[in-house]
Protein backbone atom coordinates (compact mmCIF):
# COMPACT_ATOMS: atom_id res chain seq x y z
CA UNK A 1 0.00 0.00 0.00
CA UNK A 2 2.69 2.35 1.03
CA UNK A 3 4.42 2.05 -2.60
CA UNK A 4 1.24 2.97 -4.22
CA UNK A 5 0.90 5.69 -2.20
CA UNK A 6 4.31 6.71 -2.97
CA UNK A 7 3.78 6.46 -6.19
CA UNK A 8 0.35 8.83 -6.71
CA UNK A 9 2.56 11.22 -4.70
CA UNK A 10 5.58 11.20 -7.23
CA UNK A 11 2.54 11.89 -10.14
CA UNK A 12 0.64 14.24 -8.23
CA UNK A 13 4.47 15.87 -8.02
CA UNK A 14 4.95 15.21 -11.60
CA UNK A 15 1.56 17.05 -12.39
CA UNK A 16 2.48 19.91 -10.27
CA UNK A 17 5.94 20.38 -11.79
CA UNK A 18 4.76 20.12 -15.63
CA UNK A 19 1.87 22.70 -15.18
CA UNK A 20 4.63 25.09 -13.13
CA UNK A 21 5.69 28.51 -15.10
CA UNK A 22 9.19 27.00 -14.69
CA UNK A 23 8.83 23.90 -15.64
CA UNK A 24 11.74 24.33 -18.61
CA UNK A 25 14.37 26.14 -16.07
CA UNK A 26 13.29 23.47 -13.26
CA UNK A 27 14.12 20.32 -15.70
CA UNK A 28 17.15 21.91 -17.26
CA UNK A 29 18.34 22.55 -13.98
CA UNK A 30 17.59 19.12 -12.45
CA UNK A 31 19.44 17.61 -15.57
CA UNK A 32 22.27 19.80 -14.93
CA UNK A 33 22.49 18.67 -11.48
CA UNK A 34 22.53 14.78 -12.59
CA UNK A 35 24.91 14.68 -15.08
CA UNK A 36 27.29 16.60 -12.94
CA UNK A 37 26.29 13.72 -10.14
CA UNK A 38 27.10 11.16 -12.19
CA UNK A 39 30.36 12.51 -14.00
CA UNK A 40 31.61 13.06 -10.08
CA UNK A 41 30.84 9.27 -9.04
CA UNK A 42 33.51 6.84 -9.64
CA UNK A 43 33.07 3.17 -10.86
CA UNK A 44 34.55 1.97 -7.44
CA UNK A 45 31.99 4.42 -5.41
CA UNK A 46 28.72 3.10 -7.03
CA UNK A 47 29.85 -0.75 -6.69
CA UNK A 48 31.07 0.67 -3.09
CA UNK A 49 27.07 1.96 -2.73
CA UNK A 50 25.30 -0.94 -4.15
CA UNK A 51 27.15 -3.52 -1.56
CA UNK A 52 26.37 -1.18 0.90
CA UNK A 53 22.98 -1.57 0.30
CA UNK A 54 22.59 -5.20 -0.22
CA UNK A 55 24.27 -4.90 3.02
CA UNK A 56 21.70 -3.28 4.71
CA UNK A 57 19.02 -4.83 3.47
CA UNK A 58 19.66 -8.23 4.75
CA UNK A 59 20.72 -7.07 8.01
CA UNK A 60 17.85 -5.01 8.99
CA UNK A 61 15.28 -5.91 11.81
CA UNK A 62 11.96 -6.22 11.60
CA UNK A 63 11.34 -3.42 13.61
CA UNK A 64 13.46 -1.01 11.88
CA UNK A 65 11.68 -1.61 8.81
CA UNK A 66 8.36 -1.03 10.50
CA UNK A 67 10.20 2.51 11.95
CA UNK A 68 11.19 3.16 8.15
CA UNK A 69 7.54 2.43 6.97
CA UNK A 70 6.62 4.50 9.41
CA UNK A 71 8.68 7.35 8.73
CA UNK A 72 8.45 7.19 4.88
CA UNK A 73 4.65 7.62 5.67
CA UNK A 74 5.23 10.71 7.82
CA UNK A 75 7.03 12.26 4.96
CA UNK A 76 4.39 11.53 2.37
CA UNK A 77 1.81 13.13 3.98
CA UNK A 78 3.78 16.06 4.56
CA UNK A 79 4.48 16.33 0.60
CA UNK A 80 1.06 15.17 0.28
CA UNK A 81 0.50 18.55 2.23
CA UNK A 82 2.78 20.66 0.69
CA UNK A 83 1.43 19.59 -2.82
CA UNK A 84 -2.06 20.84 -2.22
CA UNK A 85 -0.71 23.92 -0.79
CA UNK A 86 0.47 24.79 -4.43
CA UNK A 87 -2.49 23.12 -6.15
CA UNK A 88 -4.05 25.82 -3.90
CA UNK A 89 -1.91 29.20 -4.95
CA UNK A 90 -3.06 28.76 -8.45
């Protein structure tokens, strides 16, 4: 349920960001910002990352995942809020 939710956020966000005034500076900006992300990251960093996070994953508890559930849904209702607050200033 949570990744559903998650992802109706991310559209509503989507939706939001397309029908901005700055939609063109916001994207070329964003693009910008991820090329120069990527051209910064080594090989040996993102192998370095993804072990990390298989790492993590199998060594997390039951109850931290219910804390991270938890926490992720704490944040999408405050997007959720923040959203409708510019669906609102139209």
């Amino acid at each position: 349920m949570l990744e559903q939710e998650l992802k109706d956020m991310w559209t509503e966000l989507k939706d939001v960001w397309k029908n901005s005034s700055q939609t063109e500076k916001i994207n070329f900006q964003v693009s910008s910002l991820i090329v120069e992300l990527k051209s910064k990251v080594s090989q040996f960093e993102k192998d370095s990352i993804a072990q990390d996070i298989r790492t993590i994953k199998t060594s997390i508890s039951q109850f931290e995942k219910d804390s991270v559930t938890k926490d992720l849904g704490k944040i999408t209702t405050s997007i959720r809020k923040i959203i409708q607050y510019f669906k609102t200033k139209k």
